[in-house]
C-alpha atoms as a PDB file:
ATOM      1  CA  UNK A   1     -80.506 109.758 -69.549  1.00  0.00           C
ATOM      2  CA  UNK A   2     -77.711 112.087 -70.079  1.00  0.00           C
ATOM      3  CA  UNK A   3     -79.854 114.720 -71.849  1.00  0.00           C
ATOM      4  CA  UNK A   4     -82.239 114.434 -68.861  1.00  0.00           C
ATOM      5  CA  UNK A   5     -79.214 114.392 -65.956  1.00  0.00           C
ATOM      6  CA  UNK A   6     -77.564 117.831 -68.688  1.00  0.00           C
ATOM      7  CA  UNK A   7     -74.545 115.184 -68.622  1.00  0.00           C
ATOM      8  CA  UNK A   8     -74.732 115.846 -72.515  1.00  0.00           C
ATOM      9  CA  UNK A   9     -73.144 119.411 -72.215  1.00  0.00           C
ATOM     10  CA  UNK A  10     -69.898 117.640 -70.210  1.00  0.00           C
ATOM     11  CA  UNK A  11     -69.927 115.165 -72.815  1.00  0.00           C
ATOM     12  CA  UNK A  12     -69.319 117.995 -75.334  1.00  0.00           C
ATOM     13  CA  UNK A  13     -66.975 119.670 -73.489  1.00  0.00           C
ATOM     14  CA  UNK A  14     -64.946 116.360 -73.223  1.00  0.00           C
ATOM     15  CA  UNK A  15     -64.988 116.350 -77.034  1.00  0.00           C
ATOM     16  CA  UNK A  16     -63.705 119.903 -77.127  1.00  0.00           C
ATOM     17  CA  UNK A  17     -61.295 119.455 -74.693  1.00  0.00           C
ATOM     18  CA  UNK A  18     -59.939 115.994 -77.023  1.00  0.00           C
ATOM     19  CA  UNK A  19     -60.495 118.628 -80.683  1.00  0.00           C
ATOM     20  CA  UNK A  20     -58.364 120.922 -78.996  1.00  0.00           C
ATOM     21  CA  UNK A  21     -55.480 118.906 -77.511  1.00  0.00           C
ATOM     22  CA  UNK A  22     -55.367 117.799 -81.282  1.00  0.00           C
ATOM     23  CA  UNK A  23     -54.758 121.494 -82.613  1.00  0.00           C
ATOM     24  CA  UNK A  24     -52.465 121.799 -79.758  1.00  0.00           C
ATOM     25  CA  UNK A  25     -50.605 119.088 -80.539  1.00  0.00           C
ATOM     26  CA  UNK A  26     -50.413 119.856 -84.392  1.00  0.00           C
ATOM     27  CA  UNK A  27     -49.786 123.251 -83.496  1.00  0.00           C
ATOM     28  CA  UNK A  28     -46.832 121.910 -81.729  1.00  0.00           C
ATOM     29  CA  UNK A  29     -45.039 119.738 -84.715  1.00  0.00           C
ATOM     30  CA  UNK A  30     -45.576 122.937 -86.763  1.00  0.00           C
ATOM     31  CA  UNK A  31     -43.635 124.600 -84.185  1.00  0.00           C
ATOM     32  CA  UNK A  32     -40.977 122.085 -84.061  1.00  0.00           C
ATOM     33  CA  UNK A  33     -40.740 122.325 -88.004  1.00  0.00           C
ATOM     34  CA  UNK A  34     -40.555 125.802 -88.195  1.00  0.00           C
ATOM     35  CA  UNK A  35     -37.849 126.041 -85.470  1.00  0.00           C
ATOM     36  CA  UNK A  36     -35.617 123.372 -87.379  1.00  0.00           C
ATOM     37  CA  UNK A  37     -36.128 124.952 -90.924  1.00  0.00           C
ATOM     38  CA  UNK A  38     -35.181 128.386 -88.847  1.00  0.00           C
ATOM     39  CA  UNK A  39     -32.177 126.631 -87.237  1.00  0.00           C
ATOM     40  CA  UNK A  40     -31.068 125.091 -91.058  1.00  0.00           C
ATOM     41  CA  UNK A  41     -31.886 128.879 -92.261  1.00  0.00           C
ATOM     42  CA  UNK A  42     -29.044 130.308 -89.510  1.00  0.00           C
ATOM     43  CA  UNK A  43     -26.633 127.268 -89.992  1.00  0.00           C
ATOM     44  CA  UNK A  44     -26.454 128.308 -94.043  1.00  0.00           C
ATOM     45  CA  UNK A  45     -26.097 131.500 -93.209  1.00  0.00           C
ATOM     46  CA  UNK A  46     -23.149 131.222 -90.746  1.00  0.00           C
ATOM     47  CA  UNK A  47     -21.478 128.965 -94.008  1.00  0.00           C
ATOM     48  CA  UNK A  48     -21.993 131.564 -96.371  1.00  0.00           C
ATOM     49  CA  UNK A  49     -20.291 134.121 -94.084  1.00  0.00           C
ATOM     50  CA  UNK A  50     -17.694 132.000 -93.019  1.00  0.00           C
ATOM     51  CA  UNK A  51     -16.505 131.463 -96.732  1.00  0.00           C
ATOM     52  CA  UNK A  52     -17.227 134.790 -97.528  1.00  0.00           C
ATOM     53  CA  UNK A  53     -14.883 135.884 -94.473  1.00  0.00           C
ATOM     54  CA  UNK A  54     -12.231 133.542 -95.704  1.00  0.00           C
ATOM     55  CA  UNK A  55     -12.775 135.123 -99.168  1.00  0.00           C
ATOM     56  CA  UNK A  56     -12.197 138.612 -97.713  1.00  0.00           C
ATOM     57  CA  UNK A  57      -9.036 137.128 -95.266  1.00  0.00           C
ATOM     58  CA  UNK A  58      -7.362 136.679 -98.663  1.00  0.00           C
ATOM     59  CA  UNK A  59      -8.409 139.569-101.126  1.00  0.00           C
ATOM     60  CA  UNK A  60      -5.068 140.547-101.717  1.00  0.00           C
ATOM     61  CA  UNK A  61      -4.642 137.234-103.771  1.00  0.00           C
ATOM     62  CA  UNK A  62      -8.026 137.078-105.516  1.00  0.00           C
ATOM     63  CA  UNK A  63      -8.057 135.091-108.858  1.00  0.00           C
ATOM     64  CA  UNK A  64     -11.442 135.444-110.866  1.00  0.00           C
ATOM     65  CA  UNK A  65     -12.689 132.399-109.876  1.00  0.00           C
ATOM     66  CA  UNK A  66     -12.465 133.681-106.312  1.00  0.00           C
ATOM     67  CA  UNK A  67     -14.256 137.324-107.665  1.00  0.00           C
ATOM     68  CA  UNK A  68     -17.340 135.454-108.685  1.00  0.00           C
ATOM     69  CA  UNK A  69     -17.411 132.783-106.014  1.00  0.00           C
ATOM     70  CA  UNK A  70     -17.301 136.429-103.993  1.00  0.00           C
ATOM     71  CA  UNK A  71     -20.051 137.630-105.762  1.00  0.00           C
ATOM     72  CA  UNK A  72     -22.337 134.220-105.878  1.00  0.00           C
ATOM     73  CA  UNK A  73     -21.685 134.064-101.726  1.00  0.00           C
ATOM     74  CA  UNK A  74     -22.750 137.440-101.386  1.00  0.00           C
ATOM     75  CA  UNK A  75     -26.012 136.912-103.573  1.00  0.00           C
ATOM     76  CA  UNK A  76     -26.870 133.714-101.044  1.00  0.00           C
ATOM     77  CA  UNK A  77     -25.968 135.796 -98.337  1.00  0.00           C
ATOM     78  CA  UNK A  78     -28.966 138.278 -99.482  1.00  0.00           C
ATOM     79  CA  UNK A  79     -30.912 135.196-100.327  1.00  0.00           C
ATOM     80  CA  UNK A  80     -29.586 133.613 -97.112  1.00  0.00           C
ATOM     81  CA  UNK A  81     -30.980 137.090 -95.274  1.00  0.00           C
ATOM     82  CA  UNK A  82     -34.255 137.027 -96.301  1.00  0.00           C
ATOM     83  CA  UNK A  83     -34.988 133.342 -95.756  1.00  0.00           C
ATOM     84  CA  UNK A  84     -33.927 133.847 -92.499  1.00  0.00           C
ATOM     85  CA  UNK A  85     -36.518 136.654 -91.592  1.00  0.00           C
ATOM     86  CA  UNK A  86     -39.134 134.451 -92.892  1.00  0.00           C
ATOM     87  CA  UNK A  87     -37.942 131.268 -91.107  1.00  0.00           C
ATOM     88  CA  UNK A  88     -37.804 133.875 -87.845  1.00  0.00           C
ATOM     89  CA  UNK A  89     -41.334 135.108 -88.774  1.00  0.00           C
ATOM     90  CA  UNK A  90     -43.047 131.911 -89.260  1.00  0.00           C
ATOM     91  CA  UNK A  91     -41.014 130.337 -86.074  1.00  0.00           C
ATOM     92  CA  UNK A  92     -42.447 133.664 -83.667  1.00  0.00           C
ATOM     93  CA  UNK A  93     -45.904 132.749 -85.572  1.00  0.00           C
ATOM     94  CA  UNK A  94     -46.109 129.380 -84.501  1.00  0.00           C
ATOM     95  CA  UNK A  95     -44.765 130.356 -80.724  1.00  0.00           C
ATOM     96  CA  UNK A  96     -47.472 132.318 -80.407  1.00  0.00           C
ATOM     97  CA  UNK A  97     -49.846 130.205 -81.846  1.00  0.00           C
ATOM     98  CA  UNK A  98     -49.078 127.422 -79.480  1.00  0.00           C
ATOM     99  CA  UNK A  99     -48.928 129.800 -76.731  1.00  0.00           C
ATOM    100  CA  UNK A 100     -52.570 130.621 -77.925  1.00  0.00           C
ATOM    101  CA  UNK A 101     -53.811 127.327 -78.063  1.00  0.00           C
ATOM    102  CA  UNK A 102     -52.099 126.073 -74.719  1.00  0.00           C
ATOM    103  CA  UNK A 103     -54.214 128.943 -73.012  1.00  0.00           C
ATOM    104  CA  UNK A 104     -57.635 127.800 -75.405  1.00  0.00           C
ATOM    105  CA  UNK A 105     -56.711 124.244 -74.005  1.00  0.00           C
ATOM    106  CA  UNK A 106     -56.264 125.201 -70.789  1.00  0.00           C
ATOM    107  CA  UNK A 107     -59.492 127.343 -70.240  1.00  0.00           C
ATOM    108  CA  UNK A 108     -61.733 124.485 -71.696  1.00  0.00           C
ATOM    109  CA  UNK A 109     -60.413 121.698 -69.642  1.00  0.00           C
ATOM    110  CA  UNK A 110     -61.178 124.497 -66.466  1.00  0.00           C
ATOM    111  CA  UNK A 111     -64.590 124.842 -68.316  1.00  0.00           C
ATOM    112  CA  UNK A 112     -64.921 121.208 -68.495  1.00  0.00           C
ATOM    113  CA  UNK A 113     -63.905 120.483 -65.162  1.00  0.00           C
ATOM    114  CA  UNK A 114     -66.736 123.488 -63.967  1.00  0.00           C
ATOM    115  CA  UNK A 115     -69.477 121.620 -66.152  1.00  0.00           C
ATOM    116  CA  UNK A 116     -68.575 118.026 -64.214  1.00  0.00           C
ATOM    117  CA  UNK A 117     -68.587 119.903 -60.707  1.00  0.00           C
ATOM    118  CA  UNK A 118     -71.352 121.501 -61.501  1.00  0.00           C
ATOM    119  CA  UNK A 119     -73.431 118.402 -62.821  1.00  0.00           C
ATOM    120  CA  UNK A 120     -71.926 116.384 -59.691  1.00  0.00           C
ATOM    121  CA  UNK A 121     -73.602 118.515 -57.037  1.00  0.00           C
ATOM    122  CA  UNK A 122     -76.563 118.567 -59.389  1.00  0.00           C
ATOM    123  CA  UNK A 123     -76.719 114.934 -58.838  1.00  0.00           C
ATOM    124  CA  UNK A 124     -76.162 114.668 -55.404  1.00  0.00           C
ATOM    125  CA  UNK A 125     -78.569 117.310 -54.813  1.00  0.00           C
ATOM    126  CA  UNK A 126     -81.213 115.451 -56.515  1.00  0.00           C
ATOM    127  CA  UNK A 127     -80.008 112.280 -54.647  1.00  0.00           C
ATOM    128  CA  UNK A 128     -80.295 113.696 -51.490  1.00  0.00           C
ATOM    129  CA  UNK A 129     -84.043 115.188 -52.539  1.00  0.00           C
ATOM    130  CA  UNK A 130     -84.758 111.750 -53.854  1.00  0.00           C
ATOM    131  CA  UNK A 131     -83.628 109.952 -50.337  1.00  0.00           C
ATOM    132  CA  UNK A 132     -85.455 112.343 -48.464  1.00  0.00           C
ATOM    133  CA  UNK A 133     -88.945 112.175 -50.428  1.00  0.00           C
ATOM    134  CA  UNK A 134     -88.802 108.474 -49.706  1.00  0.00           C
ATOM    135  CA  UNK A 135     -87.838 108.840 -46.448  1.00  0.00           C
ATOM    136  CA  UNK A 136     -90.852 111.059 -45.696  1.00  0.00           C
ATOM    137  CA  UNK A 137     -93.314 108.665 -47.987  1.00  0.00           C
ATOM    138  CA  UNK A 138     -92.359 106.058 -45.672  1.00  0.00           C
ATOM    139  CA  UNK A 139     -92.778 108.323 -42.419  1.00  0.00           C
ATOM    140  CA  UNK A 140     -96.351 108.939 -44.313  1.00  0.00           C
ATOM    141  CA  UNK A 141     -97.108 104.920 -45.016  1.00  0.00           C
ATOM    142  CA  UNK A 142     -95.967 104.144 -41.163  1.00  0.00           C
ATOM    143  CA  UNK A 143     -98.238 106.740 -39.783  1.00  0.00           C
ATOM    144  CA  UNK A 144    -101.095 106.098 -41.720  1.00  0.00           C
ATOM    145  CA  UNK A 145    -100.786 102.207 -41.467  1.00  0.00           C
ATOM    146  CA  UNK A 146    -100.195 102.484 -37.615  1.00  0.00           C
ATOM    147  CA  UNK A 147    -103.257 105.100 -37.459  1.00  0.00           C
ATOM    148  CA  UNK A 148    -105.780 103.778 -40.036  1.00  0.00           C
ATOM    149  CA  UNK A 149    -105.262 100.531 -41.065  1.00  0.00           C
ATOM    150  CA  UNK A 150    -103.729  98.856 -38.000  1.00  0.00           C
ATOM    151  CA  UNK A 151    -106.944 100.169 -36.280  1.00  0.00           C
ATOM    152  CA  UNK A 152    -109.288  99.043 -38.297  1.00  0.00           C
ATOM    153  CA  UNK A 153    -107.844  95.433 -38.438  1.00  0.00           C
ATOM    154  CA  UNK A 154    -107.772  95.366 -34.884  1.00  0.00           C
ATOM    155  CA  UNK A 155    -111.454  96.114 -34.982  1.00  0.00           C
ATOM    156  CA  UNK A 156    -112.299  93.639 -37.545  1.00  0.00           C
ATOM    157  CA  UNK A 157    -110.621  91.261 -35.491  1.00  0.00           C
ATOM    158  CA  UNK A 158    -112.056  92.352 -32.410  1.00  0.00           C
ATOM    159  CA  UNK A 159    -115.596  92.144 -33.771  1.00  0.00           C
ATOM    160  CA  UNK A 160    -114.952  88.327 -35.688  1.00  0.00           C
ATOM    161  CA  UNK A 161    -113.339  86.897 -31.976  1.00  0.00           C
ATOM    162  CA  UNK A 162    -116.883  88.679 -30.209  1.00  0.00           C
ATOM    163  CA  UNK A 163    -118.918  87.337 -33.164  1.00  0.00           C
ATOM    164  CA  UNK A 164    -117.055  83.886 -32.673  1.00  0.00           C
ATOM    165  CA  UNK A 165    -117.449  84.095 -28.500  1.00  0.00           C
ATOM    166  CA  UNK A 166    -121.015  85.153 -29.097  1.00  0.00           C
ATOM    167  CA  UNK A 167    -121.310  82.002 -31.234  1.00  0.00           C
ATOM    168  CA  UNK A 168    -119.430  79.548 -29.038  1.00  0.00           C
ATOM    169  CA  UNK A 169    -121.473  80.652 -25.948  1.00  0.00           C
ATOM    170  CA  UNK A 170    -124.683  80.289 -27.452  1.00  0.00           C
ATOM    171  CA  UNK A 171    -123.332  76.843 -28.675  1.00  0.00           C
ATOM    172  CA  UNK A 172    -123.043  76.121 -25.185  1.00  0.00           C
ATOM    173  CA  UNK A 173    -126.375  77.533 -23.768  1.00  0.00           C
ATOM    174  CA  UNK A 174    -127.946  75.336 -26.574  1.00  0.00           C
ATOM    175  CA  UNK A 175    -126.144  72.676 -25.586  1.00  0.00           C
ATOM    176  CA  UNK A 176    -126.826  73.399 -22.145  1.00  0.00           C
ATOM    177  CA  UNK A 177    -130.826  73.557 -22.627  1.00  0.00           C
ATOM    178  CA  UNK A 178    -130.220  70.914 -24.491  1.00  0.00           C
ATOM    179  CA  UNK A 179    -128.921  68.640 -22.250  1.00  0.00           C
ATOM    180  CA  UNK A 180    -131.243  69.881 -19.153  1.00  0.00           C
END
């Protein structure tokens, strides 16, 4: 019935419209991932800087320990740096992605809600087709009842109650003779 009514098409579009609120919504943890490992990224960063800031505050009374704690801090600094750009890379990545897939979501539930319009007035049309064949069927069936067969049972009966009065008065003329 649905591939006959072309409900099947709205059906798939449903499905599409559930598939894609899926991605979205995967799309969306990845993006809350990426933003926290970007945000842990930043926060190890602003350590490393603070120490090495402290570090500097104090040169003047540098031991070696301090020199290559100084140097270690400025290697995760670099380190630090880079992961950073990747964790801001990925993070703008899986904006946009999401962005992207909010506006794929969006335009198939429009197309979806189109298809289901569309199909709707379909079905009324048909409906209203439907109601008025039968309604003129019936016009046809009252008009040619009332014209051809009411008629002609009329005349049937007509000609059985003249038969019948035929028969009864000859009853009664025999009868009649009979009785003279």
């Amino acid at each position: 019935l649905n591939k006959l009514t072309g409900y099947s098409m709205v059906e798939n579009l449903k499905e599409k419209v559930i598939q894609r609120e899926k991605e979205f919504e995967t799309t969306r943890k990845r993006l809350a991932a990426a933003k926290l490992a970007y945000e842990e990224v930043i926060a190890a960063r602003s350590a490393t800087q603070r120490e090495i800031n402290e570090l500097l505050q104090r040169k003047h009374q540098w031991s070696s320990d301090d020199v290559i704690r100084f140097t270690q801090l400025y290697k995760d600094e670099h380190t630090n740096e880079q992961a950073e750009s990747a964790a801001r890379e990925e993070f703008q990545k899986c904006e946009q992605k999401v962005e992207q897939e909010y506006t794929e979501l969006t335009r198939s539930i429009m197309l979806r809600y189109h298809e289901e319009q569309v199909w709707s007035d379909k079905i009324r049309s048909a409906s209203t087709y439907g109601t008025i064949a039968l309604m003129i069927l019936n016009v046809i069936l009252f008009i040619g009842v009332q014209t051809i067969f009411e008629p002609r049972k009329r005349q049937k009966l007509a000609d059985k109650f003249e038969e019948l009065l035929i028969q009864r008065t000859n009853e009664e003329e025999n009868k009649s003779e009979v009785g003279i």
